[in-house]
C-alpha atoms as a PDB file:
ATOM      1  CA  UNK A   1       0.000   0.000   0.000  1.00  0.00           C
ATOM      2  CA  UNK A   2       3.012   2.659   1.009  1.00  0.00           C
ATOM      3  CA  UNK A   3       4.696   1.757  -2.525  1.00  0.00           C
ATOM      4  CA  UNK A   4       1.337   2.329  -4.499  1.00  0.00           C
ATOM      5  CA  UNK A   5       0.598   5.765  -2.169  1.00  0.00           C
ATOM      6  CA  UNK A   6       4.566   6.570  -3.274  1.00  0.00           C
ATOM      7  CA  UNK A   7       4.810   6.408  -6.603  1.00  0.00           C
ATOM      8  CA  UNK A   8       8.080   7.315  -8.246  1.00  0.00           C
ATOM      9  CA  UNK A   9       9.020   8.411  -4.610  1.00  0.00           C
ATOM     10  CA  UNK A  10       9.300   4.489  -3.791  1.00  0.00           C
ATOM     11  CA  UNK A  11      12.540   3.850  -5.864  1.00  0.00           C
ATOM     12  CA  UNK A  12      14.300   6.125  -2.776  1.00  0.00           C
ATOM     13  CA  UNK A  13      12.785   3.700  -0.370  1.00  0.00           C
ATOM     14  CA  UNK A  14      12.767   0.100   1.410  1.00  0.00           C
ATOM     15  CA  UNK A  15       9.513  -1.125   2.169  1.00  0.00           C
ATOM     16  CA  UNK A  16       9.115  -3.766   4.514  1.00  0.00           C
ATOM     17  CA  UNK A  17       5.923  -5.661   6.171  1.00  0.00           C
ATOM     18  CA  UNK A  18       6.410  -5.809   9.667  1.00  0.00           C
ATOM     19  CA  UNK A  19       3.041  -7.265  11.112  1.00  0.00           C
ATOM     20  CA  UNK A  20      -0.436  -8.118  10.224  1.00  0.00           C
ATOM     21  CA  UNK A  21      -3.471  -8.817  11.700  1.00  0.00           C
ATOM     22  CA  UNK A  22      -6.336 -10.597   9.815  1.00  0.00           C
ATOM     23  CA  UNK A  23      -9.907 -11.171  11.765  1.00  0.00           C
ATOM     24  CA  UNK A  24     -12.477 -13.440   9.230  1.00  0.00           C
ATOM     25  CA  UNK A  25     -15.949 -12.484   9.129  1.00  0.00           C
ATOM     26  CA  UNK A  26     -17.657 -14.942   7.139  1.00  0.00           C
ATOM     27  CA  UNK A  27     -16.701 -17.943   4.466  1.00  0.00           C
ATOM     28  CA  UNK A  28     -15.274 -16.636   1.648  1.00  0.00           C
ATOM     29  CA  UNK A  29     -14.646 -18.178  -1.878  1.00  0.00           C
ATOM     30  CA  UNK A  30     -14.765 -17.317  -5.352  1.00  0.00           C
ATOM     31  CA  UNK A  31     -12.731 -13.541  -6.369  1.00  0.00           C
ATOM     32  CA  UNK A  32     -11.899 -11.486  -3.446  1.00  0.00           C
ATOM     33  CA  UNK A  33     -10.901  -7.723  -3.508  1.00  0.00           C
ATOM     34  CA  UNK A  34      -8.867  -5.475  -1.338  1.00  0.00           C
ATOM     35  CA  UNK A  35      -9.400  -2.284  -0.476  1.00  0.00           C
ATOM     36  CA  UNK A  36      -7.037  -0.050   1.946  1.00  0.00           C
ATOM     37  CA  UNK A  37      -6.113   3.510   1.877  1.00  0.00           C
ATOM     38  CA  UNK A  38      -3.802   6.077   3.527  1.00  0.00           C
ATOM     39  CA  UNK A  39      -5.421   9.204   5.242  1.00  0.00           C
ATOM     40  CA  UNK A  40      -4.107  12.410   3.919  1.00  0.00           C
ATOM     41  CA  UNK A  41      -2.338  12.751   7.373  1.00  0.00           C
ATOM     42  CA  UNK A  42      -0.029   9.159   6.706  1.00  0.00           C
ATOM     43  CA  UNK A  43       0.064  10.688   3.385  1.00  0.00           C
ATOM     44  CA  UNK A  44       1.505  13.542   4.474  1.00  0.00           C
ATOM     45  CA  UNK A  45       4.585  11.840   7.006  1.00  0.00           C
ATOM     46  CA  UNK A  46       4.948   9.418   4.555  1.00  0.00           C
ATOM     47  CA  UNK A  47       5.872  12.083   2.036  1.00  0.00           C
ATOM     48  CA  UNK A  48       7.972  13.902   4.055  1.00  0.00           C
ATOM     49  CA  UNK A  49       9.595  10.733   5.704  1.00  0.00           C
ATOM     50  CA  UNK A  50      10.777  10.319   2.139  1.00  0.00           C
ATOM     51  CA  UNK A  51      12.095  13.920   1.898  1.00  0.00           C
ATOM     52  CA  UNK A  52      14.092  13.382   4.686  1.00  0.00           C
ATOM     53  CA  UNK A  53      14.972   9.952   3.885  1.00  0.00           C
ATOM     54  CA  UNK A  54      14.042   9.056   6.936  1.00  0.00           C
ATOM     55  CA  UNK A  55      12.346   5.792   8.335  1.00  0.00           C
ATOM     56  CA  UNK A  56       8.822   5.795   9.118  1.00  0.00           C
ATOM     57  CA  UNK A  57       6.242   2.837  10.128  1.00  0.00           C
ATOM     58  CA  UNK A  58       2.427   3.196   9.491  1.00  0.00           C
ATOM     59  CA  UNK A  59      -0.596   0.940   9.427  1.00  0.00           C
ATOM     60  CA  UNK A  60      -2.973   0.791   7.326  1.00  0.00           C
ATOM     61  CA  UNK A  61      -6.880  -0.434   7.731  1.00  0.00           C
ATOM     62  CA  UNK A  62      -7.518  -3.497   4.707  1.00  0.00           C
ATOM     63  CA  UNK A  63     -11.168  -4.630   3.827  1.00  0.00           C
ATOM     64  CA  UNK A  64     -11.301  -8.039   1.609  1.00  0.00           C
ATOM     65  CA  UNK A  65     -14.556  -8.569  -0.294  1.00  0.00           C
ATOM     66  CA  UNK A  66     -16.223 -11.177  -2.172  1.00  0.00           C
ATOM     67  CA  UNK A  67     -17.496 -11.067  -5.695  1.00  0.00           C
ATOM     68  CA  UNK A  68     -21.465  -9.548  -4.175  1.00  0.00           C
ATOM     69  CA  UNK A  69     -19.235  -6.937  -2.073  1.00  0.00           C
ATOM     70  CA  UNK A  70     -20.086  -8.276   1.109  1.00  0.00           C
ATOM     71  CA  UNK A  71     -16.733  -8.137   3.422  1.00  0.00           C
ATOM     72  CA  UNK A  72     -15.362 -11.462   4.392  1.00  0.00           C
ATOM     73  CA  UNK A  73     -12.149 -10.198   6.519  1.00  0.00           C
ATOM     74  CA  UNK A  74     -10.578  -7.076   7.605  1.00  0.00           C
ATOM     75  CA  UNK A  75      -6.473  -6.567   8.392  1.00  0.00           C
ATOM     76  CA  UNK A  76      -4.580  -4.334   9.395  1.00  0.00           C
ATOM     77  CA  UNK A  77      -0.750  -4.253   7.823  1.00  0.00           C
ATOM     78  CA  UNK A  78       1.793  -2.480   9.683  1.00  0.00           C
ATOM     79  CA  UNK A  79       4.872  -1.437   7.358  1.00  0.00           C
ATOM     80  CA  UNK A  80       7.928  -0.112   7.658  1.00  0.00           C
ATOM     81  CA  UNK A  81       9.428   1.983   4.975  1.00  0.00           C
ATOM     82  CA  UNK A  82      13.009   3.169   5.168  1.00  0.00           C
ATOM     83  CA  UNK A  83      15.481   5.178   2.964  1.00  0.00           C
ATOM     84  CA  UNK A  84      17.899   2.990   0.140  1.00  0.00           C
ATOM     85  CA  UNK A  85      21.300   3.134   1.535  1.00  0.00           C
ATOM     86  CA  UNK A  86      23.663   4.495  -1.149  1.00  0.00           C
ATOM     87  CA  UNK A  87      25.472   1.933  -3.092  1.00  0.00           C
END
């Protein structure tokens, strides 16, 4: 999610997935969907984490739906996203 929120930004940067969480709310089969977003505020540090090339960690809320759009589990994923070390 941090690498699709980054963009270009995201070749400067190391993301890594630190924890997750998953809680199921009913059987699910068939095509399933994700949907997560950043608020403008994780936006925000994000972008100026990268700026600074500095490391931040954020997490981000994920709903997983099946094919009718009824959701079937939500996560959380926690990542960490740090600066490229020169080569």
């Amino acid at each position: 999610m941090l690498v699709l929120e980054l963009g270009a930004a995201a070749r400067d940067a190391f993301v890594v997935i630190k924890k997750g969480s998953i809680e199921y709310l009913a059987r699910a089969s068939g095509e399933l969907t994700t949907e997560a977003s950043l608020t403008q505020e994780q936006r925000d540090r994000v972008g100026q984490a990268v700026q600074d090339k500095s490391s931040i960690e954020e997490t981000v809320p994920v709903s997983i739906r099946n094919a009718e759009g009824a959701e079937v589990a939500r996560c959380e994923i926690t990542s960490l996203l740090r600066p490229r070390r020169p080569k």
